[in-house]
C-alpha atoms as a PDB file:
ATOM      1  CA  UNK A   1       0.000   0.000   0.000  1.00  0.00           C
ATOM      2  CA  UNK A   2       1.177   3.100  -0.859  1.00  0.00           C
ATOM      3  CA  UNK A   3       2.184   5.658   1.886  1.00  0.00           C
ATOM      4  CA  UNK A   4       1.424   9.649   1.027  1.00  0.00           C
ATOM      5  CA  UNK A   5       1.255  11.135   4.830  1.00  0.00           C
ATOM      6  CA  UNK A   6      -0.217  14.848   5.005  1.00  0.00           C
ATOM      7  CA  UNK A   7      -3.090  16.356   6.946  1.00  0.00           C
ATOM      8  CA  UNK A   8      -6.203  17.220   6.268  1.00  0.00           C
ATOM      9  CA  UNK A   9      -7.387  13.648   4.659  1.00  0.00           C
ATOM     10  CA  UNK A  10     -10.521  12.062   5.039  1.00  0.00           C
ATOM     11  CA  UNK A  11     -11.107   9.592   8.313  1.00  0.00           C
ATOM     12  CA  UNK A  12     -11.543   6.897   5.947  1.00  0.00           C
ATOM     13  CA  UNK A  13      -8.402   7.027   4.404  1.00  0.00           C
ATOM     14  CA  UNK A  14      -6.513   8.114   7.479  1.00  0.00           C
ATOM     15  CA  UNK A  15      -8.543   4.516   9.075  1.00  0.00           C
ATOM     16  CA  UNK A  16      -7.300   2.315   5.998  1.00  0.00           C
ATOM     17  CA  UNK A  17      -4.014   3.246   6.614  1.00  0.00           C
ATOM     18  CA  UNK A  18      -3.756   2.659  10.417  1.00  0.00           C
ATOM     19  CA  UNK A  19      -5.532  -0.980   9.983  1.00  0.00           C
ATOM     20  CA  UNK A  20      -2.812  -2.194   7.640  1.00  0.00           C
ATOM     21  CA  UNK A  21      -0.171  -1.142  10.128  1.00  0.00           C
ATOM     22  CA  UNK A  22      -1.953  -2.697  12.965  1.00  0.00           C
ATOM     23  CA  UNK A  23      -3.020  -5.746  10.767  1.00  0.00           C
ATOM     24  CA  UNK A  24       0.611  -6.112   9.688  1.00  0.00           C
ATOM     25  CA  UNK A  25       1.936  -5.547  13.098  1.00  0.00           C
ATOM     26  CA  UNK A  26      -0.516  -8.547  14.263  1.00  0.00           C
ATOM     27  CA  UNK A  27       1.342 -10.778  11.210  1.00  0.00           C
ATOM     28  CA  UNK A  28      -1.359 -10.159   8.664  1.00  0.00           C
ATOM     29  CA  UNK A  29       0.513 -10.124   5.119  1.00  0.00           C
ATOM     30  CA  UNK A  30      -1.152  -7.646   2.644  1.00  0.00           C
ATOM     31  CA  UNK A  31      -4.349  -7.485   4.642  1.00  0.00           C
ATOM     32  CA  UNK A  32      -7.623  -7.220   2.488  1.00  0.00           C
ATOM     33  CA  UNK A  33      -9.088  -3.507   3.700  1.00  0.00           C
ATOM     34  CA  UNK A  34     -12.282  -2.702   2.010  1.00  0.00           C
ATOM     35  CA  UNK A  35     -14.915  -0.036   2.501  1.00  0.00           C
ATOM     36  CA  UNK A  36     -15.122   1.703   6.268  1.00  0.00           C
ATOM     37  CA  UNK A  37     -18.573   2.341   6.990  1.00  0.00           C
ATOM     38  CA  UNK A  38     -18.986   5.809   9.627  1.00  0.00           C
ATOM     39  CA  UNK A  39     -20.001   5.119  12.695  1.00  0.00           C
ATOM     40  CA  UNK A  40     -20.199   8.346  15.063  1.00  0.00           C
ATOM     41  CA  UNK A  41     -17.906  11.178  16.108  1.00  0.00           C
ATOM     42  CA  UNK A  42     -17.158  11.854  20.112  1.00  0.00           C
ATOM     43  CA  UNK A  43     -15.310  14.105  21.887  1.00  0.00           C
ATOM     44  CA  UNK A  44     -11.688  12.452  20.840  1.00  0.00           C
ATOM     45  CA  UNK A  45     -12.594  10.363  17.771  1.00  0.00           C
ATOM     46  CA  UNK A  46     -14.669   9.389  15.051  1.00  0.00           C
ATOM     47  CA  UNK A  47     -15.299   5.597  14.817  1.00  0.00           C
ATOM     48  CA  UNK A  48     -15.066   3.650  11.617  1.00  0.00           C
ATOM     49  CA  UNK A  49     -16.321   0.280  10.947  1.00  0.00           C
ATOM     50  CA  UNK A  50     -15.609  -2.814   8.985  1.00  0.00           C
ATOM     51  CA  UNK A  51     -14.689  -6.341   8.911  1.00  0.00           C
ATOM     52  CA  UNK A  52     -11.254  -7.587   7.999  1.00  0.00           C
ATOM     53  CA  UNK A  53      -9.594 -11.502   8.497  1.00  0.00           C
ATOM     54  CA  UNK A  54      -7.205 -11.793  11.223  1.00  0.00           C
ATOM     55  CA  UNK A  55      -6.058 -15.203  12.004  1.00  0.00           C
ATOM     56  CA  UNK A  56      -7.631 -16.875   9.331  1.00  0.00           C
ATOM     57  CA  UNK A  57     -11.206 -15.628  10.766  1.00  0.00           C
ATOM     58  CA  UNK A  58     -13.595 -12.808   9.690  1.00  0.00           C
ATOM     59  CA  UNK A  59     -12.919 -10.037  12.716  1.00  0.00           C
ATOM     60  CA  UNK A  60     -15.307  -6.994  13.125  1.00  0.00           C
ATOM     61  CA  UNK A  61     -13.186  -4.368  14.168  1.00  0.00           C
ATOM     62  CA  UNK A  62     -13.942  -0.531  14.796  1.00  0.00           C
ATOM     63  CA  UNK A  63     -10.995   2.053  13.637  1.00  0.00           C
ATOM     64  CA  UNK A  64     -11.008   5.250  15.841  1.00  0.00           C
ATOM     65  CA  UNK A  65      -9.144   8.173  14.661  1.00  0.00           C
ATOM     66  CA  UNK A  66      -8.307  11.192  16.613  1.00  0.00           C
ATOM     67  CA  UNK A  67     -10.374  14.356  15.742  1.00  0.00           C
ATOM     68  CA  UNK A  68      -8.582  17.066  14.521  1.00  0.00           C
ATOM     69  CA  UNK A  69      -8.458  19.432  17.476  1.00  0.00           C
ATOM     70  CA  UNK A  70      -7.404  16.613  20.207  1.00  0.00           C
ATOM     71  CA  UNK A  71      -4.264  18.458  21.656  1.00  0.00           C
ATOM     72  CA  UNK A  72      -0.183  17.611  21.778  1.00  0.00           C
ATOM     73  CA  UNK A  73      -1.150  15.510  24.628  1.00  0.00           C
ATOM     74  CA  UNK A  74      -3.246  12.804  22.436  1.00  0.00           C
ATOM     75  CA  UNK A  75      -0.848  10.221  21.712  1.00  0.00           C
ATOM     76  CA  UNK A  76       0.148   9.530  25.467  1.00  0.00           C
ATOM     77  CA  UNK A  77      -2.926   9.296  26.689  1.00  0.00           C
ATOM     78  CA  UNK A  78      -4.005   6.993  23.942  1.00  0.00           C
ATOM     79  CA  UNK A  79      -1.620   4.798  24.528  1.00  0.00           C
ATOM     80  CA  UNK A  80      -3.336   5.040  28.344  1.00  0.00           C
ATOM     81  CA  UNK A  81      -6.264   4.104  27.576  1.00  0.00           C
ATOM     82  CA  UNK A  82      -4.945   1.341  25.713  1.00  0.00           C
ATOM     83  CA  UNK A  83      -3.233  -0.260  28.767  1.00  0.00           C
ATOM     84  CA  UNK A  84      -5.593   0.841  31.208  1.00  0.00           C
ATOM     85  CA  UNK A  85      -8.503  -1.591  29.100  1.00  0.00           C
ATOM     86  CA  UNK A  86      -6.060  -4.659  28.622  1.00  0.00           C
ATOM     87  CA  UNK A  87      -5.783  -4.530  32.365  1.00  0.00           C
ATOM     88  CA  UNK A  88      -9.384  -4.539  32.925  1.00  0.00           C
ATOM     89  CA  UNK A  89      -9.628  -7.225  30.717  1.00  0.00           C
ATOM     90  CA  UNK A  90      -8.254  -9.341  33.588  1.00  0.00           C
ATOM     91  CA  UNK A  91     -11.027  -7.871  36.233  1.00  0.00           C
ATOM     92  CA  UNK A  92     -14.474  -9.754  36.803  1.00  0.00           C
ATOM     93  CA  UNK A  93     -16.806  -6.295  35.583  1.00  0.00           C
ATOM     94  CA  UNK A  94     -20.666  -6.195  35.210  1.00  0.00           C
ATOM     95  CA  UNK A  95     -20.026  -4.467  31.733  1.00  0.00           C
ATOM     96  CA  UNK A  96     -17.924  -5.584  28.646  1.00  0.00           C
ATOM     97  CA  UNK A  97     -14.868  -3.251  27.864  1.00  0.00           C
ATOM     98  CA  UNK A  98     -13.773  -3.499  24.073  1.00  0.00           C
ATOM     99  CA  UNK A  99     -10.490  -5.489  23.822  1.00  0.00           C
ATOM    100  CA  UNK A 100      -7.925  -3.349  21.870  1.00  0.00           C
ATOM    101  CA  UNK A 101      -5.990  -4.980  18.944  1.00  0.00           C
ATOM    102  CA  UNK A 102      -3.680  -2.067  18.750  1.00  0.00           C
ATOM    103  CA  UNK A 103      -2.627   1.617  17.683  1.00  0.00           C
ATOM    104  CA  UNK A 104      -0.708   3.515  14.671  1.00  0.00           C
ATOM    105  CA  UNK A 105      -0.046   7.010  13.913  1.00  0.00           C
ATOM    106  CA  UNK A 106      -2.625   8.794  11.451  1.00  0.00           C
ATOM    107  CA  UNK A 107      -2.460  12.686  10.728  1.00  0.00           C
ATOM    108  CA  UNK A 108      -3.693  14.437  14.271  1.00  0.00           C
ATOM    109  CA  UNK A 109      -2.378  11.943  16.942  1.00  0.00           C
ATOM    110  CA  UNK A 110      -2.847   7.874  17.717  1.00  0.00           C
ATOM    111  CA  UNK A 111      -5.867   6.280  16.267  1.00  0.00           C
ATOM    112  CA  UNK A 112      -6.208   2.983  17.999  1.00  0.00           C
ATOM    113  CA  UNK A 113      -8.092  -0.218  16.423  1.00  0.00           C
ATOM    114  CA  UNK A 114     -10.700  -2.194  18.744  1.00  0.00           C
ATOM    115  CA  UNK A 115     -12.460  -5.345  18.475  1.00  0.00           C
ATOM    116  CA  UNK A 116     -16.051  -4.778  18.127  1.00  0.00           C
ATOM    117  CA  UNK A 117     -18.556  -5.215  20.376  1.00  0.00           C
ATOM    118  CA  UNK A 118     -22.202  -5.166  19.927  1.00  0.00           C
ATOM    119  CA  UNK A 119     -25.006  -2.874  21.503  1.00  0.00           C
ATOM    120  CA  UNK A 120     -27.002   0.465  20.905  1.00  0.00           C
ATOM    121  CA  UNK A 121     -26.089   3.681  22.570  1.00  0.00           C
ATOM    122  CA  UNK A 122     -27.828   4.369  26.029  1.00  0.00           C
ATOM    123  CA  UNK A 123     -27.674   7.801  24.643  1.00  0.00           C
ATOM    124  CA  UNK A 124     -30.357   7.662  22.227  1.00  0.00           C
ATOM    125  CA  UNK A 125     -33.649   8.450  23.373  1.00  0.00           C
ATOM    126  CA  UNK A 126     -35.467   4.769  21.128  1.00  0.00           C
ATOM    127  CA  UNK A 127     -33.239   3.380  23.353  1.00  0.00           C
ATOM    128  CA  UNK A 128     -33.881   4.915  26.641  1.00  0.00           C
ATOM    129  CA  UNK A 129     -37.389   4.574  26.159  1.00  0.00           C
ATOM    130  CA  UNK A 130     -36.928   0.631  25.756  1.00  0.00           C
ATOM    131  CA  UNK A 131     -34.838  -0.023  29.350  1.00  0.00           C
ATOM    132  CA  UNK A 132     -33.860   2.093  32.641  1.00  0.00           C
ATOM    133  CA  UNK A 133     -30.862   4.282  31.800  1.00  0.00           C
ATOM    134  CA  UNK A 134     -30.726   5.112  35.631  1.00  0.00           C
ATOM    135  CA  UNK A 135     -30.279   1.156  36.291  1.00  0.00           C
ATOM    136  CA  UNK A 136     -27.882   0.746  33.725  1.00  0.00           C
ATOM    137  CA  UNK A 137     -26.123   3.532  34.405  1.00  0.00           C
ATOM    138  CA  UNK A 138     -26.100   3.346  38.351  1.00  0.00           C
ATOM    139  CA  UNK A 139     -24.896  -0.604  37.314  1.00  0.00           C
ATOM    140  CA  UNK A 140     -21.764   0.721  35.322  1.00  0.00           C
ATOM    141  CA  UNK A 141     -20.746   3.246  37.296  1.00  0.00           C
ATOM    142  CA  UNK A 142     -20.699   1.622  40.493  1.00  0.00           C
ATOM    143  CA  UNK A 143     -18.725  -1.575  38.841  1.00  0.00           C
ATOM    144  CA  UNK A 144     -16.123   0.838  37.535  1.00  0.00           C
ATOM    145  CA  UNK A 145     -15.294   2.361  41.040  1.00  0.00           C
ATOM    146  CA  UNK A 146     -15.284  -0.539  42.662  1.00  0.00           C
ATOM    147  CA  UNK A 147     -12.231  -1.824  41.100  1.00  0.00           C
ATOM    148  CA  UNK A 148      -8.877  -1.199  42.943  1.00  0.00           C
ATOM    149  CA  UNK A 149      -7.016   2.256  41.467  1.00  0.00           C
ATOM    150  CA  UNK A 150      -4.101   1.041  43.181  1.00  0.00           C
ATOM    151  CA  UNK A 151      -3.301  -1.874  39.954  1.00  0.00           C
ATOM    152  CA  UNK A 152      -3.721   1.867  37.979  1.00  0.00           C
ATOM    153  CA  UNK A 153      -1.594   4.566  39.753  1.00  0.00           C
ATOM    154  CA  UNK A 154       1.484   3.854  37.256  1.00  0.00           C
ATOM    155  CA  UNK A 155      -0.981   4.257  34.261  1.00  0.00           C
ATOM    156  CA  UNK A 156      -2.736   7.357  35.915  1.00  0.00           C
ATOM    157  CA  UNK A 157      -2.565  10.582  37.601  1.00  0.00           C
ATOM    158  CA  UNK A 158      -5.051  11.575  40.434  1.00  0.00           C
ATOM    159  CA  UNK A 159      -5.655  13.067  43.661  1.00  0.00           C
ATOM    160  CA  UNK A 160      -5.020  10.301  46.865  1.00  0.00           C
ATOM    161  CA  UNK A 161      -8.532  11.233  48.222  1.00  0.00           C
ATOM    162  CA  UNK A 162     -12.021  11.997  47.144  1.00  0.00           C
ATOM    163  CA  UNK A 163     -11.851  15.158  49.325  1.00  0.00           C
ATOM    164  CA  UNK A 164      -8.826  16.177  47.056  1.00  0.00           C
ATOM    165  CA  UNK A 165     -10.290  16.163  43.347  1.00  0.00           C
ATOM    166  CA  UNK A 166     -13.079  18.495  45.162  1.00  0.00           C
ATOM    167  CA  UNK A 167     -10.671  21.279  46.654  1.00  0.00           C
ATOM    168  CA  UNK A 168      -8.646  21.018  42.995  1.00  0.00           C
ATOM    169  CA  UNK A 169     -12.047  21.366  41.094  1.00  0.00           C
ATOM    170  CA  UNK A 170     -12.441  24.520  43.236  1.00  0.00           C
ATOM    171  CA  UNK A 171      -9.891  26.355  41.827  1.00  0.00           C
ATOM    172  CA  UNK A 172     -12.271  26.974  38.914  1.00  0.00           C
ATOM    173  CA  UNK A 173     -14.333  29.854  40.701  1.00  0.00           C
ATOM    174  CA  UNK A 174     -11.509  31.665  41.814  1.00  0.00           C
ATOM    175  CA  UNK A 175     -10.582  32.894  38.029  1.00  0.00           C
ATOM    176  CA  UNK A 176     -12.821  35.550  37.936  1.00  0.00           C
ATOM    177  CA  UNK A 177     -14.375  37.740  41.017  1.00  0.00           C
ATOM    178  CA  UNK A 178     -18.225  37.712  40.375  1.00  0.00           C
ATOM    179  CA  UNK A 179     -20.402  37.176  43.497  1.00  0.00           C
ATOM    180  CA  UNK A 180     -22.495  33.818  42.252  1.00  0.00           C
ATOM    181  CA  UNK A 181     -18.502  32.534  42.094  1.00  0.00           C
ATOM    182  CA  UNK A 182     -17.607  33.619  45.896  1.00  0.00           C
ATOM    183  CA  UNK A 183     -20.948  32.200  46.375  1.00  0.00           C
ATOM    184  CA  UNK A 184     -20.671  28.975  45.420  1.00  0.00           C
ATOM    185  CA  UNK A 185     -17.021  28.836  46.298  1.00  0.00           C
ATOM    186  CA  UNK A 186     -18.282  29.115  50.035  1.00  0.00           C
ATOM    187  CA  UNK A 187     -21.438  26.487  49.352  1.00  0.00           C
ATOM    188  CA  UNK A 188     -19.051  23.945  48.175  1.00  0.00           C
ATOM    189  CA  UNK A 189     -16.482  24.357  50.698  1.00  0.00           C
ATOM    190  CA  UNK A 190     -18.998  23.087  53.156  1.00  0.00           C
ATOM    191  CA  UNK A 191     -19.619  20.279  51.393  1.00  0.00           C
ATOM    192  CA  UNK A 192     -16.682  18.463  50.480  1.00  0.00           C
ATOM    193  CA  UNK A 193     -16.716  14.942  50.178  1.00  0.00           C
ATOM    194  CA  UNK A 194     -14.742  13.109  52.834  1.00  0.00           C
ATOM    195  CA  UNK A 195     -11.043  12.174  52.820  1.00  0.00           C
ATOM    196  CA  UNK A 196     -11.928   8.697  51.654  1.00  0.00           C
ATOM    197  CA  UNK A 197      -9.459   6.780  48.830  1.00  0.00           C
ATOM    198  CA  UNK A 198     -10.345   7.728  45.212  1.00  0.00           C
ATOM    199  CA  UNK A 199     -11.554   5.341  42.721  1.00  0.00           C
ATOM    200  CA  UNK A 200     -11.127   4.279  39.392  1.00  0.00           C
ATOM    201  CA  UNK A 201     -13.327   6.725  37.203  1.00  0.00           C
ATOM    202  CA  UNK A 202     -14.133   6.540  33.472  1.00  0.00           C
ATOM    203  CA  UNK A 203     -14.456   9.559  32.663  1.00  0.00           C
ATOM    204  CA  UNK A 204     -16.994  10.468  30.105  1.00  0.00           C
ATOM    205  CA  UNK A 205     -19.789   8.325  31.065  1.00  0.00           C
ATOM    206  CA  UNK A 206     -22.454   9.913  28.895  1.00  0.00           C
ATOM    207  CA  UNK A 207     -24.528   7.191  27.224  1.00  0.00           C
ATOM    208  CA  UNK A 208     -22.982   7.343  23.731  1.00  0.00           C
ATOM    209  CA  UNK A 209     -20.358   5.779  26.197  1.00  0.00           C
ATOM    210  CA  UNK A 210     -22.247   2.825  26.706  1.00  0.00           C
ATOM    211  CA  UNK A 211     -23.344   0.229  23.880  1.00  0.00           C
ATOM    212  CA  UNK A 212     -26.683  -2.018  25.486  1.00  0.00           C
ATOM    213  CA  UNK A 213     -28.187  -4.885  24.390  1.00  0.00           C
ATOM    214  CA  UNK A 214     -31.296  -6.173  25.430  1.00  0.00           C
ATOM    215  CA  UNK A 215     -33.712  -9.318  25.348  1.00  0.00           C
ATOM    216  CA  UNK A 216     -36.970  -7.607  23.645  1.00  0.00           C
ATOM    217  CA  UNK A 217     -39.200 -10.778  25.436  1.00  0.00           C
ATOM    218  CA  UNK A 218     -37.946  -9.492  28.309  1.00  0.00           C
ATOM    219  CA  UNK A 219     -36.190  -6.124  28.347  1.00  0.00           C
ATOM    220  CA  UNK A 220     -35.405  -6.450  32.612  1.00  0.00           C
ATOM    221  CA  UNK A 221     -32.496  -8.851  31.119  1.00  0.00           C
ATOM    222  CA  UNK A 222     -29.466  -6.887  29.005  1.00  0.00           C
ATOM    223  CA  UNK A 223     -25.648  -6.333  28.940  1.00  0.00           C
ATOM    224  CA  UNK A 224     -23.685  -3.782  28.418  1.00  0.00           C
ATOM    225  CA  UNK A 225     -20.234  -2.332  26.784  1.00  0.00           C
ATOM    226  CA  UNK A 226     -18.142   0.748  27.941  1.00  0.00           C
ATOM    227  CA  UNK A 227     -16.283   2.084  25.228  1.00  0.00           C
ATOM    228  CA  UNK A 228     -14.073   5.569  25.020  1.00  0.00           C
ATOM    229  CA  UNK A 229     -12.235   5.151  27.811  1.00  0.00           C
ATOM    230  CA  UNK A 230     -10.059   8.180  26.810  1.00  0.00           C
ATOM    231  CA  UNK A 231     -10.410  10.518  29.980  1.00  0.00           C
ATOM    232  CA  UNK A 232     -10.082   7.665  32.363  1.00  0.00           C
ATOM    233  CA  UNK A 233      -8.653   8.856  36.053  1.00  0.00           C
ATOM    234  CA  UNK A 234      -8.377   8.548  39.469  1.00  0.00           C
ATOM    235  CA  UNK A 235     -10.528  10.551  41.839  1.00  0.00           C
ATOM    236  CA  UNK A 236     -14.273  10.996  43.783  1.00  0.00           C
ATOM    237  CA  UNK A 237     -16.738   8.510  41.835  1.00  0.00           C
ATOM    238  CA  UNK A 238     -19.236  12.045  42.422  1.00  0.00           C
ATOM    239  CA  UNK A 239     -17.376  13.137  39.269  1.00  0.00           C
ATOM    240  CA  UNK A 240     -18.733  10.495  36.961  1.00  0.00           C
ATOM    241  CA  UNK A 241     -22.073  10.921  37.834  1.00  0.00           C
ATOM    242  CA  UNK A 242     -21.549  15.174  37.299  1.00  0.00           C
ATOM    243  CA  UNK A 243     -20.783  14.256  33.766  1.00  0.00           C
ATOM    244  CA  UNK A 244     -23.315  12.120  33.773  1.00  0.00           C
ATOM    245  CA  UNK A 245     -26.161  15.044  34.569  1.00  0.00           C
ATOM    246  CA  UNK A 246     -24.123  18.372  33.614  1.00  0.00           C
ATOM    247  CA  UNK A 247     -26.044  20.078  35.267  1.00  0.00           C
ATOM    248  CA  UNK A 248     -29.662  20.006  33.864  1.00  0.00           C
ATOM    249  CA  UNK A 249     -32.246  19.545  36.194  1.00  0.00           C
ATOM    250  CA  UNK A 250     -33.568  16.215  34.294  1.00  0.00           C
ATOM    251  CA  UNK A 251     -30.928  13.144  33.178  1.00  0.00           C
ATOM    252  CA  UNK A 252     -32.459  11.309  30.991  1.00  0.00           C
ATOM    253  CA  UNK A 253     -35.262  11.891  28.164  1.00  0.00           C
ATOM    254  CA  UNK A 254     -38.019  10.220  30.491  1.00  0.00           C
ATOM    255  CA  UNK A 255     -37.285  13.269  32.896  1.00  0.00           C
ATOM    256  CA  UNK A 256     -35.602  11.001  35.503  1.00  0.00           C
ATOM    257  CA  UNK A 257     -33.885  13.577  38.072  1.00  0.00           C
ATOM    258  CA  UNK A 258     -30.319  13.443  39.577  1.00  0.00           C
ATOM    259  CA  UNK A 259     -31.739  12.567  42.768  1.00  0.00           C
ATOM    260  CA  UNK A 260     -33.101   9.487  41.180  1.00  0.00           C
ATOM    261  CA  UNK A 261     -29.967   8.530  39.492  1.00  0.00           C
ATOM    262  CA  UNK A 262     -27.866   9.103  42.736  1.00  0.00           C
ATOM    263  CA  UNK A 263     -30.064   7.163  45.023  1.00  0.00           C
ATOM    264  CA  UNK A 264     -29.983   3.855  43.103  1.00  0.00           C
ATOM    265  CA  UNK A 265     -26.393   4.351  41.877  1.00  0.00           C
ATOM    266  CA  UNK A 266     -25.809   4.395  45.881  1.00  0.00           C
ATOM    267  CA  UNK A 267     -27.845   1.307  46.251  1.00  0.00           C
ATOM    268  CA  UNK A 268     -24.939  -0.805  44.456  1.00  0.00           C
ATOM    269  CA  UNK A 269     -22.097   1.352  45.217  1.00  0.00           C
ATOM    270  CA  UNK A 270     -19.299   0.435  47.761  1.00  0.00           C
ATOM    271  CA  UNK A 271     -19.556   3.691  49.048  1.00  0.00           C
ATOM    272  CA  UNK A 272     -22.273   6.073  48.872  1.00  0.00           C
ATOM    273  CA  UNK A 273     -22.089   9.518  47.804  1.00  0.00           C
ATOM    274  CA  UNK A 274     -24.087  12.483  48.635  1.00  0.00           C
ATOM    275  CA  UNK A 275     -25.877  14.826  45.907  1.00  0.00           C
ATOM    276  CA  UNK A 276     -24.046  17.697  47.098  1.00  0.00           C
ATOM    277  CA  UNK A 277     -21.058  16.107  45.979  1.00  0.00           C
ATOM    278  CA  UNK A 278     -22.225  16.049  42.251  1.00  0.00           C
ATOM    279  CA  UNK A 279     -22.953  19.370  42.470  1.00  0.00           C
ATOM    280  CA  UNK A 280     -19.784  20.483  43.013  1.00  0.00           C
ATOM    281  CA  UNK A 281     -18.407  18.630  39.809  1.00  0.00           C
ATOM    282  CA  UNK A 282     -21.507  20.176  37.965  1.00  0.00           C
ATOM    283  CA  UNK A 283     -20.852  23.625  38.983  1.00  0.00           C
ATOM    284  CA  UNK A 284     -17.055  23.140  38.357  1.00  0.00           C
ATOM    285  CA  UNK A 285     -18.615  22.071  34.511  1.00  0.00           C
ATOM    286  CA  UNK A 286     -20.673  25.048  34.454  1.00  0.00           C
ATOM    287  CA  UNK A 287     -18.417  27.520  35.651  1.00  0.00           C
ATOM    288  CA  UNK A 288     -15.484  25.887  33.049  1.00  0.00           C
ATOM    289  CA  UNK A 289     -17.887  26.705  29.957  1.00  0.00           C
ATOM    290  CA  UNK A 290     -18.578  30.197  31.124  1.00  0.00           C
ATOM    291  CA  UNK A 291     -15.158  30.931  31.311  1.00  0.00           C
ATOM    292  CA  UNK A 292     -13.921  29.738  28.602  1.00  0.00           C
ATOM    293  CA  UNK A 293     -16.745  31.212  26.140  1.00  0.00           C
ATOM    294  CA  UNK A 294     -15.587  34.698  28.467  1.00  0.00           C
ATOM    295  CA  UNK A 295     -12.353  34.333  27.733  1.00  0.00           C
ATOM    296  CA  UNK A 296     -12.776  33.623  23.336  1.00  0.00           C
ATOM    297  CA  UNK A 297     -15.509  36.283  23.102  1.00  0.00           C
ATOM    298  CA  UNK A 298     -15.935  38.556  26.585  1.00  0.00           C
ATOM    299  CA  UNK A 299     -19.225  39.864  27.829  1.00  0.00           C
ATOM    300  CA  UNK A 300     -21.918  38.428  25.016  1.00  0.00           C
ATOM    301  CA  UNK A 301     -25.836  37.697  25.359  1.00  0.00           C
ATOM    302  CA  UNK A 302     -24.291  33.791  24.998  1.00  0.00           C
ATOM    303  CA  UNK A 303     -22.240  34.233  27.926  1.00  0.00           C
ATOM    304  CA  UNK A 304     -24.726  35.779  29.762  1.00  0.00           C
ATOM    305  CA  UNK A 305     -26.846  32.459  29.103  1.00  0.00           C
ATOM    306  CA  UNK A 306     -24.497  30.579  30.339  1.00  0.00           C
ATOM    307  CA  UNK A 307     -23.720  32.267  33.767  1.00  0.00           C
ATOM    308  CA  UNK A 308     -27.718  32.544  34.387  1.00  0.00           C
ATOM    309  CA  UNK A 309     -27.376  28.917  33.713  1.00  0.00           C
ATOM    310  CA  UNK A 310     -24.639  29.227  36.340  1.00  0.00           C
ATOM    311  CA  UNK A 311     -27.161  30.852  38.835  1.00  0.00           C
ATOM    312  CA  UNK A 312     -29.973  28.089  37.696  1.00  0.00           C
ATOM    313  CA  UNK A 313     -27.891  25.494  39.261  1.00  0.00           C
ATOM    314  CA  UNK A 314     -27.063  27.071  42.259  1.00  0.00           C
ATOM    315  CA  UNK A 315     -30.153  27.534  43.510  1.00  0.00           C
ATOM    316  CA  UNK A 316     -30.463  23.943  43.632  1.00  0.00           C
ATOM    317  CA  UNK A 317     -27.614  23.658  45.660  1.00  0.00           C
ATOM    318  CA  UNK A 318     -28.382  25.759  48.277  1.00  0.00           C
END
C-alpha cells in the first residue's frame, strides 16, 4: 500500500491506513481492507467500521481516529487508555470493555483499532425509552469504582482522596471575582466529600459511552459495553455521575432527576455519595464553559446564558 502522509485527509483514508499497520503488526501479510462504513464522532474520535480476516477468521473491528483538534497531549494518553482496558480485561466487571488490537499514527495523533462489540447507545432516546438508563447507568458506574485504582496509579494521575479532586475542582471559581462565584465557592467548601481513597473513574460516562443490548421478550435482562475510555482517572466517583447530569435539572429523556440517578447508583455502590457532591463537579462544569466562552468572546448575550445557567444550578444547591 502506498504511503502519502499529510493532513487534512478524510477519516476513511486516514482509518485504511492505520488498519494495515496494525493488521501487519498482528502478522497479517497484505491485509484485504475494504470499505469503512462511519459510525459516530465523540469528543476524541470518530469511529469507523468494517470487517477484515485476522487469524484466518472474519474479525469486526472498529478504527477510531483522533479528531482534529485533540491536543499535543493525544498520543500519550491513547496509549493510556490502551493499557488501562487490557488490564481490565483481567477484572471480573458487570459491563464488557472493548479489547484493543492495537494503535498507529494517522495525521492528528494515535488512532487505535478495537475489536467490536455489539449494543445500541444508552444515549439515544429509542433506546432509553426501551430499558432504565438510571439502572444501567447506576450498574456501570458503580462496577467501575469498585475496582482497585491502586493496579492503575502507574498508568494514571489523580488526587489520593475523594476530598482532594473536590478542593482542585475549586480552583475553577476563583478565576474571575463575580459574586455567584464567591458564592458557590463558600457552598461547596462546606460540602466536600470526605477524605476517603479515590476510585477508578471513566471519565466520560455519557450514554454514547455505553453500547446495550437487550432481550426484547424481556427487556429487565441486558448487557452492556463501555467504550471511550479516553479521559479515564483517578478521583471521587461524584465526578462520573456530574458528567453524567451536567447540570440540567432532568438526566435522561423520560425526565428522571439526579436525585433518582444518585439514590440507586448508591444502592450498588461500595460507598455512597451524597448529591451535594455532584454538584460540586456540575458547577465546576458550568463555571469551566462560562469561562472559557468569556475568555474567546468577553461579555456576550451567549455568555450571559451561560452564567444565568450558572445561577440556575445554584439555587439547587443551596
Amino acid at each position: 500500500m502506498g504511503r502519502k502522509r499529510f493532513r487534512g485527509r478524510p477519516d476513511w483514508a486516514q482509518g485504511k491506513e492505520v488498519l494495515w499497520d496494525v493488521l501487519t503488526e498482528l502478522g497479517e501479510d497484505e491485509p484485504d481492507i475494504g470499505f469503512l462504513e462511519f459510525i459516530d464522532t465523540g469528543l476524541f474520535f470518530s469511529g469507523l467500521y468494517t470487517e477484515v480476516e485476522l487469524g484466518g477468521e472474519s474479525t469486526q473491528v472498529v478504527v477510531r481516529v483522533p479528531r482534529w483538534d485533540v491536543g499535543e497531549e493525544q498520543p500519550e494518553a491513547a496509549r493510556r487508555e490502551i493499557a488501562v482496558r487490557r488490564k481490565l480485561a483481567d477484572i471480573d466487571l458487570p459491563f464488557a470493555v472493548p479489547r484493543p488490537l492495537g494503535c498507529a499514527d494517522s495525521d492528528h495523533g494515535l488512532a487505535i483499532v478495537d475489536q467490536w462489540v455489539p449494543g445500541a447507545s444508552l444515549g439515544k432516546k429509542t433506546i432509553q425509552a426501551c430499558v432504565d438508563p438510571v439502572e444501567i447507568t447506576a450498574v456501570v458506574a458503580a462496577g467501575c469504582h469498585a475496582v482497585d485504582p491502586e493496579a492503575f496509579r502507574p498508568l494514571l494521575s489523580g488526587p489520593a482522596t475523594r476530598r482532594g479532586h473536590a478542593e482542585s475542582a475549586l480552583g475553577v471559581l476563583e478565576k474571575r471575582d463575580l459574586p455567584e462565584f464567591d458564592d458557590a465557592l463558600q457552598w461547596a467548601r462546606e460540602h466536600l466529600p470526605p477524605t476517603t481513597p479515590s476510585r477508578l473513574l471513566h471519565g466520560d460516562l455519557l450514554g454514547q459511552n455505553i453500547l446495550i443490548t437487550i432481550d426484547l421478550r424481556d427487556r429487565d435482562h441486558w448487557s452492556a459495553s463501555v467504550i471511550d475510555w479516553h479521559a479515564v482517572a483517578i478521583g471521587d466517583p461524584a465526578y462520573d455521575l456530574a458528567i453524567v447530569s451536567r447540570g440540567h435539572r432532568k438526566v435522561f429523556c423520560d425526565g428522571q432527576p439526579l436525585e433518582q440517578l444518585v439514590d440507586t447508583y448508591n444502592e450498588r455502590a461500595d460507598e455512597a455519595i451524597d448529591i451535594a457532591h455532584v454538584r460540586i463537579y456540575e458547577l465546576w462544569l458550568k463555571a469551566r464553559h462560562y469561562l472559557a466562552e468569556y475568555r474567546d468572546g468577553g461579555e456576550t448575550a451567549h455568555t450571559e446564558q451561560l452564567l444565568h445557567n450558572f445561577r440556575a444550578l445554584l439555587r439547587r444547591c443551596v
